[in-house]
N, C-alpha and C. Protein backbone atom coordinates (compact mmCIF):
# COMPACT_ATOMS: atom_id res chain seq x y z
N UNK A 1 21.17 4.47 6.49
CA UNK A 1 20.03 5.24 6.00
C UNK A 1 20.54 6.62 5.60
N UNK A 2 20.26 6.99 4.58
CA UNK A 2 20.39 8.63 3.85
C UNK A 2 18.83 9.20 4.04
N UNK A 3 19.42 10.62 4.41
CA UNK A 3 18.02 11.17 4.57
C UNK A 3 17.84 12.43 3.89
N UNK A 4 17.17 12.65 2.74
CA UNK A 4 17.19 13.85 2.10
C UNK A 4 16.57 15.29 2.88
N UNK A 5 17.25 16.16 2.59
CA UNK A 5 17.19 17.77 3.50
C UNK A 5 16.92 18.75 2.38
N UNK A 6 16.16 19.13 2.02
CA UNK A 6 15.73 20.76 1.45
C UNK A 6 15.40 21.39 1.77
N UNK A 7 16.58 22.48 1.79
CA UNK A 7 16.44 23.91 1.81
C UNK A 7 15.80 24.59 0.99
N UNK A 8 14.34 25.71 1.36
CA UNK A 8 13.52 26.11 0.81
C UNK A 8 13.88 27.26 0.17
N UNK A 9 13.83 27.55 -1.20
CA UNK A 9 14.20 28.89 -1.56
C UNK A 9 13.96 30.15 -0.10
N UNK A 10 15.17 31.32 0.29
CA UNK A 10 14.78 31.94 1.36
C UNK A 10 14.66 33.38 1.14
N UNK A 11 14.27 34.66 1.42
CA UNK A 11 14.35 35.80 0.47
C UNK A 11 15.68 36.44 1.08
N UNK A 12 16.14 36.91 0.08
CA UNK A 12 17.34 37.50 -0.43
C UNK A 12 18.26 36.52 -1.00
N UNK A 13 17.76 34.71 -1.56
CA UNK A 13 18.46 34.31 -1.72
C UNK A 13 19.31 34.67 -3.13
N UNK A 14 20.81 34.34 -2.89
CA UNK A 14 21.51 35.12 -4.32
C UNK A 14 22.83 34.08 -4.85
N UNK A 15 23.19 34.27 -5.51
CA UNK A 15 24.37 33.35 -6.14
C UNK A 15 25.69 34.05 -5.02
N UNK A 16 26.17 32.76 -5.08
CA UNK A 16 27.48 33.17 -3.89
C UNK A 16 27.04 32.59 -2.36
N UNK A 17 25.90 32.98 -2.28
CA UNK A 17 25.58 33.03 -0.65
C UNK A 17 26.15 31.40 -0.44
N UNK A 18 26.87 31.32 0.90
CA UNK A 18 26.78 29.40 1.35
C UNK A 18 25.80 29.34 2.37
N UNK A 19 25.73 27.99 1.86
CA UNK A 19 24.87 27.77 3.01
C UNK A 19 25.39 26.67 3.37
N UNK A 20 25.43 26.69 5.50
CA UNK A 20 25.82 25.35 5.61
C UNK A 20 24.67 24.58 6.46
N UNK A 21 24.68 23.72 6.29
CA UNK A 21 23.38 22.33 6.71
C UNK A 21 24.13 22.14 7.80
N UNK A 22 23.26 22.05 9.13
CA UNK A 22 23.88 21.38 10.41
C UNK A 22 22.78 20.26 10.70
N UNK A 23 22.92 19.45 11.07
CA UNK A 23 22.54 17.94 11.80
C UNK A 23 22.82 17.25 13.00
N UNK A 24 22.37 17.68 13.85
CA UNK A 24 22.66 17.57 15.17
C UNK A 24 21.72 16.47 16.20
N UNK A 25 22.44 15.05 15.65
CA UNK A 25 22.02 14.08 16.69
C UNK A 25 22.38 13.69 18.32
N UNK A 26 23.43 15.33 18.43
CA UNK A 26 23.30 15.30 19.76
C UNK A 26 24.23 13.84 20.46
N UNK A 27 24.85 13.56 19.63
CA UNK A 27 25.68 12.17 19.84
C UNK A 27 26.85 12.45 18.98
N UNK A 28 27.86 12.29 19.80
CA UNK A 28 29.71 12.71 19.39
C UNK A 28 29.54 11.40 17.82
N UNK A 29 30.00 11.86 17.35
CA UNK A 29 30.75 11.32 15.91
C UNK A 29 29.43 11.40 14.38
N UNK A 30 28.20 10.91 15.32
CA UNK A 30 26.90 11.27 14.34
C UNK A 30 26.22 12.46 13.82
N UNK A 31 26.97 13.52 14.30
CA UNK A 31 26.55 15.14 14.28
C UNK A 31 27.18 15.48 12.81
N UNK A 32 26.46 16.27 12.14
CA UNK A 32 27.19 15.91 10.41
C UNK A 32 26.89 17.72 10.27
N UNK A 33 27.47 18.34 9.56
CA UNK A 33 27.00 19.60 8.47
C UNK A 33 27.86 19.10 7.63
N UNK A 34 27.49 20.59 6.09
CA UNK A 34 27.90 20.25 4.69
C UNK A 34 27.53 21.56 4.52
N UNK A 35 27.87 22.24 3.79
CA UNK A 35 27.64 23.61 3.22
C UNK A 35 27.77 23.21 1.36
N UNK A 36 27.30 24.57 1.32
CA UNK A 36 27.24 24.37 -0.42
C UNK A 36 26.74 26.08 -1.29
N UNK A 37 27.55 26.47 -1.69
CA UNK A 37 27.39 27.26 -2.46
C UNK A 37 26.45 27.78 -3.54
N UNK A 38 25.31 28.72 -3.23
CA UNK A 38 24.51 29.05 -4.34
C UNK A 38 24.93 29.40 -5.39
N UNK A 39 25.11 28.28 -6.46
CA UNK A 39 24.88 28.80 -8.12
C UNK A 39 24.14 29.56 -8.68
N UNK A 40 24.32 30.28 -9.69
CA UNK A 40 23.38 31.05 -10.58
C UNK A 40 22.39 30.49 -11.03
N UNK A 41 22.13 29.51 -11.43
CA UNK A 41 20.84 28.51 -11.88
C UNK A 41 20.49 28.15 -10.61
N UNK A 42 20.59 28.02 -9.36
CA UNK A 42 20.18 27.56 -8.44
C UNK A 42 19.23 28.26 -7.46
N UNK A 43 19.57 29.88 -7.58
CA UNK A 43 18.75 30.51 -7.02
C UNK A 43 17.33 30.76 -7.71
N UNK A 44 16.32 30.96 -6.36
CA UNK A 44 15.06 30.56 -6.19
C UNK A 44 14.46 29.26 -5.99
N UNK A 45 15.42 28.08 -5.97
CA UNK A 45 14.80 26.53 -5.95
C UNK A 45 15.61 26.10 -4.76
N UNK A 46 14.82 24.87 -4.20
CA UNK A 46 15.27 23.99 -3.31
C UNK A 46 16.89 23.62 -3.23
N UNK A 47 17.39 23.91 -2.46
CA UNK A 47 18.59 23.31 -2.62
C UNK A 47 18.69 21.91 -1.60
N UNK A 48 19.42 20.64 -1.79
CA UNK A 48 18.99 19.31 -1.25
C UNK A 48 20.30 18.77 -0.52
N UNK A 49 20.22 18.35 -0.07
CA UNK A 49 21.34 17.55 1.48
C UNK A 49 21.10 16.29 1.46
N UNK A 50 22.15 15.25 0.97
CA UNK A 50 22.06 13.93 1.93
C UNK A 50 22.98 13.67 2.46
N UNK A 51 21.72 13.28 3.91
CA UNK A 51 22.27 13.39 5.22
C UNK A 51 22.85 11.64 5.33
N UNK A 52 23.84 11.25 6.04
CA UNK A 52 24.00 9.94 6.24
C UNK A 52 23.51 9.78 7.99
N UNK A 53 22.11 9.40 7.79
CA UNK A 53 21.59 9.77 9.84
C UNK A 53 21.52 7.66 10.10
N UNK A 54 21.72 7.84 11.21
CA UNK A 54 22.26 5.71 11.61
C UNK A 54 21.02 5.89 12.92
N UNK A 55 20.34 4.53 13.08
CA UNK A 55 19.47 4.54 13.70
C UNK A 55 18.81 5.66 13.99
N UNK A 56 17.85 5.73 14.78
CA UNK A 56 16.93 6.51 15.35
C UNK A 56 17.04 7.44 16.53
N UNK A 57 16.02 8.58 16.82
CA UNK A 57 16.46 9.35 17.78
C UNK A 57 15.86 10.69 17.78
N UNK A 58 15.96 11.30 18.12
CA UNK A 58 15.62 13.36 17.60
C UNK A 58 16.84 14.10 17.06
N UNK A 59 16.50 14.50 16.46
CA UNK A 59 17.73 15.31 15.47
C UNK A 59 17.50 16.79 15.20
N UNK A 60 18.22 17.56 15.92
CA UNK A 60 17.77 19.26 15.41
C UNK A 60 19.06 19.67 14.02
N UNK A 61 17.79 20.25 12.91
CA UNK A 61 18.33 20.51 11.89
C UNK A 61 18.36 21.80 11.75
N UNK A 62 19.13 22.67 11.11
CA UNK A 62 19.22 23.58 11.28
C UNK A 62 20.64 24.45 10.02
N UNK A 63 19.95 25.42 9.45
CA UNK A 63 21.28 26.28 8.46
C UNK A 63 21.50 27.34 8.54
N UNK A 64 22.66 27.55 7.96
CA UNK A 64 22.85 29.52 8.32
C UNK A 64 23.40 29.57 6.88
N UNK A 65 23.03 31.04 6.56
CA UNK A 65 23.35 31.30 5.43
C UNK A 65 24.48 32.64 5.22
N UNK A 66 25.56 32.18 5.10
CA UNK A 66 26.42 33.70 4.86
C UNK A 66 26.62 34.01 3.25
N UNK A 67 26.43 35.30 3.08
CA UNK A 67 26.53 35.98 1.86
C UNK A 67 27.89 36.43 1.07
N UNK A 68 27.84 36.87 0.46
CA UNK A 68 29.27 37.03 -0.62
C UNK A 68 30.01 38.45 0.42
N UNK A 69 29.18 39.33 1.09
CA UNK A 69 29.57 40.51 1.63
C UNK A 69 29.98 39.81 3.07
N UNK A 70 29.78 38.37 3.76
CA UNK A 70 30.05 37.95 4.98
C UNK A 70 28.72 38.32 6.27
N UNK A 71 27.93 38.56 5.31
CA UNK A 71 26.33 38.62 6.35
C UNK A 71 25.62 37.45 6.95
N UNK A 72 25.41 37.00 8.00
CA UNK A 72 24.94 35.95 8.21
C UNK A 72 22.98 35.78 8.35
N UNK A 73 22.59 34.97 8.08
CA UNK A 73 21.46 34.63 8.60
C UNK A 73 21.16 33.25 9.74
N UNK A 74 20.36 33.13 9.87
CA UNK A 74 20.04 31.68 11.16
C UNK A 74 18.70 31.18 11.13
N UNK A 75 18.01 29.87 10.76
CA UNK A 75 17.42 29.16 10.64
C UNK A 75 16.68 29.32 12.07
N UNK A 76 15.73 28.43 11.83
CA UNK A 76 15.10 28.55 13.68
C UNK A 76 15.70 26.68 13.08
N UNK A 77 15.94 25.87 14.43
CA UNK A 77 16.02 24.22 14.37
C UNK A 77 14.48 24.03 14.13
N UNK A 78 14.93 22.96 13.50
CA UNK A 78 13.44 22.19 13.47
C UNK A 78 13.89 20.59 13.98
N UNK A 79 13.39 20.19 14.93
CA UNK A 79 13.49 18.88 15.57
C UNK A 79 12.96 17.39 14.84
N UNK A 80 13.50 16.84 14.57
CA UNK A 80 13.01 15.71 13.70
C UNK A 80 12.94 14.15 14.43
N UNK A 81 11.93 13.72 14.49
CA UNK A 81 12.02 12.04 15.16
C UNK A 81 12.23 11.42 13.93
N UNK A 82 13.44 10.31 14.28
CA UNK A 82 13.54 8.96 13.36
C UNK A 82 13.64 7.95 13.85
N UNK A 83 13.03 7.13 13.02
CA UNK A 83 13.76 5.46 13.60
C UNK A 83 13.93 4.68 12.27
N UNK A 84 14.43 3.85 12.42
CA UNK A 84 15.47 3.19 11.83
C UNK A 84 14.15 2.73 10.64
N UNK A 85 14.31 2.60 9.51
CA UNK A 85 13.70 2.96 8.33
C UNK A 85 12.58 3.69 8.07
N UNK A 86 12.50 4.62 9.13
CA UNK A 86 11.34 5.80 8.71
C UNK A 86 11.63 6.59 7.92
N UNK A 87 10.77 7.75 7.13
CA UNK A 87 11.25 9.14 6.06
C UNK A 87 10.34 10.02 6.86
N UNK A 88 11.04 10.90 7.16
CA UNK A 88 10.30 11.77 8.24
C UNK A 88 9.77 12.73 7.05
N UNK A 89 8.98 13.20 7.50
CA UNK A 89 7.40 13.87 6.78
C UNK A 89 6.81 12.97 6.09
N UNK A 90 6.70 12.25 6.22
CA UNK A 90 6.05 10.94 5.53
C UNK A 90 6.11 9.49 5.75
C-alpha cells in the first residue's frame, strides 16, 4: 500500500527551504522519511509524499522544515490509524 502525504503550503514558505517527511510506525525497518527541496514554481502549493506504509497500525507523521540560511521549523505529529486497504481521511 502507498499512501499519499501533503504538505500544506506553510508561511514563510520559500524556494530552497527542505523539507523532510518523517513516518514513524514505531516498528524498526517500517519507519520511512524523504525530504525534498522547495522549487520556485512550487512555493505556495501542496507539496506530496508517497509513503510505502505495509499493514496497519498508528503512525505519527510529522516534518521539519530547514531553510537556505539553516533555520529550522517543527511540525506538531499528527497520529494516523491504518489498516490494511484503508485511505486515511477518507
Amino acid at each position: 500500500m502507498t499512501v499519499l502525504v501533503r504538505v500544506e503550503p506553510y508561511e514563510g514558505m520559500a524556494a530552497g527551504d527542505e523539507v523532510l517527511l518523517r513516518w514513524d510506525s514505531g516498528v524498526v525497518r517500517t519507519s520511512w522519511t524523504q525530504s525534498r527541496v522547495v522549487a520556485e514554481q512550487a512555493v505556495g502549493k501542496d507539496l506530496e509524499f508517497s509513503v510505502p506504509a505495509s499493514g496497519g497500525g498508528t503512525v505519527r507523521v510529522s516534518y521539519v522544515v530547514e531553510g537556505p540560511t539553516g533555520s529550522r521549523r517543527l511540525s506538531a505529529p499528527l497520529a494516523l490509524a491504518l489498516s490494511a486497504g484503508s485511505h486515511p481521511g477518507g
